[in-house]
C-alpha atoms as a PDB file:
ATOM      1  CA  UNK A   1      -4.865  -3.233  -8.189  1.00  0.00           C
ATOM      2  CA  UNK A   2      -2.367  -3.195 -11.080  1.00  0.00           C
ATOM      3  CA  UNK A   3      -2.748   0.743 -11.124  1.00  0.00           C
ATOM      4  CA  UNK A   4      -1.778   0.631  -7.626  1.00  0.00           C
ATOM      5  CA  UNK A   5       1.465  -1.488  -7.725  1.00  0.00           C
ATOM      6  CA  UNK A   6       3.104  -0.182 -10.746  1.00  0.00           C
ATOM      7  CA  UNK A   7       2.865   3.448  -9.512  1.00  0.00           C
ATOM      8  CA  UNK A   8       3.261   2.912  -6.149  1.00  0.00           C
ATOM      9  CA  UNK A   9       6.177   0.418  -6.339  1.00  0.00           C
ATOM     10  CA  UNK A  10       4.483  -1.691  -3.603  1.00  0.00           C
ATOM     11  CA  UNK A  11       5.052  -5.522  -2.727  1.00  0.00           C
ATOM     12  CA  UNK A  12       2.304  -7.790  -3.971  1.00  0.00           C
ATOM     13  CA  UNK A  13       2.471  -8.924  -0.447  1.00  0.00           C
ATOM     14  CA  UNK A  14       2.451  -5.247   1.105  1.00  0.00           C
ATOM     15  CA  UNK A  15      -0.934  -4.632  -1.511  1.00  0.00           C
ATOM     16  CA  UNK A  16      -2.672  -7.282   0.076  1.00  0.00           C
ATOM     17  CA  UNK A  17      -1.526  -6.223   3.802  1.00  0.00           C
ATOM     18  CA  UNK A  18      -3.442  -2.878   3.076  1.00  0.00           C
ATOM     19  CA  UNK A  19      -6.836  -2.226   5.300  1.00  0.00           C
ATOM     20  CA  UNK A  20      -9.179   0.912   4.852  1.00  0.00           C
ATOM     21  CA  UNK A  21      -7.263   2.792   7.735  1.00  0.00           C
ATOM     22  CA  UNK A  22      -3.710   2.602   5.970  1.00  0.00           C
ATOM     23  CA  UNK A  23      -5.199   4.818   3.076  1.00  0.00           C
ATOM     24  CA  UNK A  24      -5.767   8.215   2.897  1.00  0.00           C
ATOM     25  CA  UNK A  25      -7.547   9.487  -0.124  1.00  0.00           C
ATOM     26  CA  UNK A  26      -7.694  13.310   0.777  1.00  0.00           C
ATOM     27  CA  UNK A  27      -4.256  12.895   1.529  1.00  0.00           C
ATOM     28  CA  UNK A  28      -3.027  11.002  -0.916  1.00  0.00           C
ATOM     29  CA  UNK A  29      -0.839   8.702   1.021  1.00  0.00           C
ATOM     30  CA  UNK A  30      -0.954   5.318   1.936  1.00  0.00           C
ATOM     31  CA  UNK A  31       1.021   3.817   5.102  1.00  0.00           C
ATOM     32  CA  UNK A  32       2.382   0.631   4.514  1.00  0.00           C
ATOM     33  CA  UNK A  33       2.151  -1.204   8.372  1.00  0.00           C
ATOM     34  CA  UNK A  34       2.237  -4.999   7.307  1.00  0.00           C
ATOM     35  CA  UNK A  35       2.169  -7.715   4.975  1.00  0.00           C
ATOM     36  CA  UNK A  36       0.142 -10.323   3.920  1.00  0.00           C
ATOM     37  CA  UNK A  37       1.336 -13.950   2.890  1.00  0.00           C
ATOM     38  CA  UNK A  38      -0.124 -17.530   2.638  1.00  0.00           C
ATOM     39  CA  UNK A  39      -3.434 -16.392   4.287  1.00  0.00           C
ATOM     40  CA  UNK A  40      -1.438 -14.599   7.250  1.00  0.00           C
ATOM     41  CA  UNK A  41      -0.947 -11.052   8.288  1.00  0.00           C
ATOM     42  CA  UNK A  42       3.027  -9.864   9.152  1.00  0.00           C
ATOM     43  CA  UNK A  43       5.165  -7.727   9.584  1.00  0.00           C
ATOM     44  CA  UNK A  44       6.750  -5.909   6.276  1.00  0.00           C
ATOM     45  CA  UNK A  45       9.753  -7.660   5.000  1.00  0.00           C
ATOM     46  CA  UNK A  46      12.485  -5.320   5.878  1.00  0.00           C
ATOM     47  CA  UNK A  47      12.373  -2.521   8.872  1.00  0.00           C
ATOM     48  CA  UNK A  48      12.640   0.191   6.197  1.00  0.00           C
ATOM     49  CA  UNK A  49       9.483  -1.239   4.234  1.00  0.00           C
ATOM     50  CA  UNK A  50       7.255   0.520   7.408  1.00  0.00           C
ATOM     51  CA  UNK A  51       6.736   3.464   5.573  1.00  0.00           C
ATOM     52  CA  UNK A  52       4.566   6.266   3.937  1.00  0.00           C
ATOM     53  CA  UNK A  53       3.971   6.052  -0.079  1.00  0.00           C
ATOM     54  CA  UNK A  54       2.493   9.316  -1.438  1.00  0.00           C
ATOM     55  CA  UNK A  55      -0.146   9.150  -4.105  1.00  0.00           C
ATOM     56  CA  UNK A  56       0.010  10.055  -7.940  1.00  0.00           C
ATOM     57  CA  UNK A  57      -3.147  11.912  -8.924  1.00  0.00           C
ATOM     58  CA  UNK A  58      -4.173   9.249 -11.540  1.00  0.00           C
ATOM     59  CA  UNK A  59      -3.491   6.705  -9.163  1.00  0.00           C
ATOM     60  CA  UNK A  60      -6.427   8.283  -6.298  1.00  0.00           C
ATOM     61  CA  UNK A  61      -8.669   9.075  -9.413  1.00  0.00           C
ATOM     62  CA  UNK A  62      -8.143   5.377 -11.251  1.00  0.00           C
ATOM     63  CA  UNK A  63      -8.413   3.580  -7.585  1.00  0.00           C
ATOM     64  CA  UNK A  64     -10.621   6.669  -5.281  1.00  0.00           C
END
């Protein structure tokens, strides 16, 4: 999980939003939809946060 915030830049809360279907391995994207925070799913916390976060290699081989 650390791998994943430091080189994606995401939101401990947007991390925890993430389900299966917001990653894309062979793509090496993931799409950042909501949030999660105090045991409750929302949206992200600004209208630009809705986005697409490509994928270092090392990242997909540390977390894939």
């Amino acid at each position: 999980m650390r791998v994943l915030l430091f080189t994606t830049g995401l939101r401990p809360s947007e991390a925890a939003g993430l389900q299966w279907s917001d990653i894309d391995l062979a793509g090496r994207r993931l799409h950042i939809r909501r949030s999660r925070y105090m045991y409750a799913y929302g949206d992200p916390k600004t209208a630009s946060a809705r986005r697409t976060v490509d994928l270092f290699d090392a990242t997909v081989d540390c977390c894939g």
